[in-house]
Protein backbone atom coordinates (compact mmCIF):
# COMPACT_ATOMS: atom_id res chain seq x y z
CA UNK A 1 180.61 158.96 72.87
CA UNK A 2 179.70 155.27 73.00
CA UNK A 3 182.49 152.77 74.30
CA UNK A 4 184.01 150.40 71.67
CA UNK A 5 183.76 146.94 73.20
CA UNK A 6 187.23 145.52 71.93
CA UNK A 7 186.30 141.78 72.56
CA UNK A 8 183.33 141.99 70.75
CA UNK A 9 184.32 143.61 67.85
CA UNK A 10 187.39 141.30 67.38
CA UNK A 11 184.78 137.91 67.93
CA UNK A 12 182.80 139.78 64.90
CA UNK A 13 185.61 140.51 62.73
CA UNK A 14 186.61 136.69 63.56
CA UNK A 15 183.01 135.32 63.06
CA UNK A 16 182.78 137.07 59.65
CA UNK A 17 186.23 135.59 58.43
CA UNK A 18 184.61 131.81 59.41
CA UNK A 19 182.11 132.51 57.37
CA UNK A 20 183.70 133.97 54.73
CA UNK A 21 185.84 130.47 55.09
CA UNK A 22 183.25 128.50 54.85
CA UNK A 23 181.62 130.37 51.88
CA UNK A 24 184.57 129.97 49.59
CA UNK A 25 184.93 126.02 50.53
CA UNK A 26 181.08 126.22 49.06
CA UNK A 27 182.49 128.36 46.59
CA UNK A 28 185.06 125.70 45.48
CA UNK A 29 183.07 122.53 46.08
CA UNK A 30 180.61 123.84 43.62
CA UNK A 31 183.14 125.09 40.71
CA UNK A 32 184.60 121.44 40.85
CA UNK A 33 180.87 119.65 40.42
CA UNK A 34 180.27 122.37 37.71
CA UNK A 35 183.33 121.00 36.45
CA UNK A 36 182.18 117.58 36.74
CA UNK A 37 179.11 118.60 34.95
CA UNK A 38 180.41 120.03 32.32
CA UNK A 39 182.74 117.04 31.36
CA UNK A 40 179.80 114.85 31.76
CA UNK A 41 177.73 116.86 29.47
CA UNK A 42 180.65 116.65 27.32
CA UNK A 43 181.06 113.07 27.22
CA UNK A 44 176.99 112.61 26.71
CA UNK A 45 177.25 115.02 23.58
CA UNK A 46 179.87 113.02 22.00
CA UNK A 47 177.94 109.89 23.12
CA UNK A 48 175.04 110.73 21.75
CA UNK A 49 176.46 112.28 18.46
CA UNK A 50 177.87 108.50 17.96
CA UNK A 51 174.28 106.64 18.57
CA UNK A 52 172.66 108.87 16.09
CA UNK A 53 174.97 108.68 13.46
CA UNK A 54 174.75 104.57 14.28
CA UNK A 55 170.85 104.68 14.04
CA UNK A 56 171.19 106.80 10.58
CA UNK A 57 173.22 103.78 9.55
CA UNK A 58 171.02 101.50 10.39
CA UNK A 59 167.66 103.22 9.31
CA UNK A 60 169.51 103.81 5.35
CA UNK A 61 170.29 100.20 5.55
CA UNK A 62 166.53 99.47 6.24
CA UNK A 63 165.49 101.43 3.83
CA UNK A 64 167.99 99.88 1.17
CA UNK A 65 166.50 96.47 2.02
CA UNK A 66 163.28 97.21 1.93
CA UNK A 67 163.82 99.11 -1.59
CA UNK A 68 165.51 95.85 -3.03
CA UNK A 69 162.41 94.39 -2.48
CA UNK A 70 162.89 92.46 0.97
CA UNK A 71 159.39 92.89 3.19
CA UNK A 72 161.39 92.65 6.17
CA UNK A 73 163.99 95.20 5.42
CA UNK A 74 168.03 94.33 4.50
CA UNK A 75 169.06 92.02 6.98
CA UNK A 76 170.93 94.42 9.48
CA UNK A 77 173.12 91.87 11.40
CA UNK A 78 174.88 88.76 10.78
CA UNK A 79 177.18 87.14 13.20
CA UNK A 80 180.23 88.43 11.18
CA UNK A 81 178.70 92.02 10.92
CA UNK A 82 177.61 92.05 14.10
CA UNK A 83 181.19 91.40 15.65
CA UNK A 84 182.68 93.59 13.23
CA UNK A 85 179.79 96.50 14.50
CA UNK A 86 180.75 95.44 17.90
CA UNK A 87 184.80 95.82 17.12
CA UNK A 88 184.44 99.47 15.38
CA UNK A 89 182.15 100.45 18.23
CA UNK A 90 185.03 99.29 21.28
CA UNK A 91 187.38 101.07 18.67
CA UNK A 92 185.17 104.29 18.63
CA UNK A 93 185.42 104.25 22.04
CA UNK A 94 182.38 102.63 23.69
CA UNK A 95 182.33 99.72 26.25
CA UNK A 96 181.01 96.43 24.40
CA UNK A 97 180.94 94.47 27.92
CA UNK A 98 177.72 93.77 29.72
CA UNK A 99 179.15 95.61 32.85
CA UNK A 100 179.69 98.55 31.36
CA UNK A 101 177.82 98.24 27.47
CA UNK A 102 177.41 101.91 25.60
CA UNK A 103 179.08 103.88 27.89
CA UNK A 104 182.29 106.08 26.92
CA UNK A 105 185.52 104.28 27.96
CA UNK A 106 187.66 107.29 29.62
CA UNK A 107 190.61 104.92 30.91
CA UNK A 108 192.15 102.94 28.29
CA UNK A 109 191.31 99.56 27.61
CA UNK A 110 188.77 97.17 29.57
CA UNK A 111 189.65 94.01 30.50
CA UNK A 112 186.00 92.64 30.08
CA UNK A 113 185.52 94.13 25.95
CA UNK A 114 188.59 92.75 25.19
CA UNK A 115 188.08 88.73 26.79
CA UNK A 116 184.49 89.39 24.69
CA UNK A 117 186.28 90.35 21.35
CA UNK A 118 188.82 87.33 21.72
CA UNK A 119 186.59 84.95 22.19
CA UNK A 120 186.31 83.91 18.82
C-alpha cells in the first residue's frame, strides 16, 4: 500500500478551497454587473420607448402641416412650445441640462434643469 502524504493532501484540500474562494468572488462580481446590466437595459428600454413616441409626435405634426398646405411642414417649435416640450420632457423624467441632456434622471431633481426652466 502506498503512503498517504498528510501535508500534501491537506495543502490540496487547502489550495482547492482558495480557489473555490476566488471562484465565487468571480461568481458574485459578475451577478452584480449582470445586475447592472440589466437595470441599464431597463432604463434604455424605457428611454427609448419615450423618444419614439416623441418622434411619432413630431412626424404626425409634420404631416398635419404639410396637409394644411404649408411646403415646409407645421411649424414644430415655437419658443413657448418649445419650453413647454422641454418642461413635460424634465417632468417625464429626462435631463433638459446640457451636462446631462436626454438621459434618464434616477436621483430626484437636478440642480442644472431646474436653473434652465426658471430662467424665464
Amino acid at each position: 500500500m502506498e503512503k498517504v502524504d498528510k501535508k500534501e493532501v491537506f495543502r490540496s484540500v487547502a489550495n482547492m478551497e482558495e480557489q473555490l474562494s476566488y471562484f465565487y468572488r468571480e461568481l458574485v462580481q459578475l451577478k452584480q454587473r449582470v445586475t447592472e446590466l440589466l437595470e441599464e437595459n431597463h432604463q434604455l428600454q424605457i428611454e427609448n420607448a419615450h423618444l419614439r413616441r416623441r418622434l411619432e409626435q413630431l412626424s404626425e405634426a409634420w404631416e398635419e402641416g404639410k396637409r394644411k398646405g404649408d411646403k415646409h411642414g407645421k411649424k414644430l417649435i415655437d419658443i413657448g412650445e418649445g419650453y413647454d416640450n422641454l418642461a413635460r420632457l424634465y417632468q417625464e423624467g429626462f435631463h433638459i441640462c446640457h451636462i446631462h441632456y436626454g438621459s434618464i434622471r434616477t436621483e430626484g431633481d437636478c440642480l442644472f434643469c431646474l436653473s434652465f426652466l426658471n430662467k424665464n
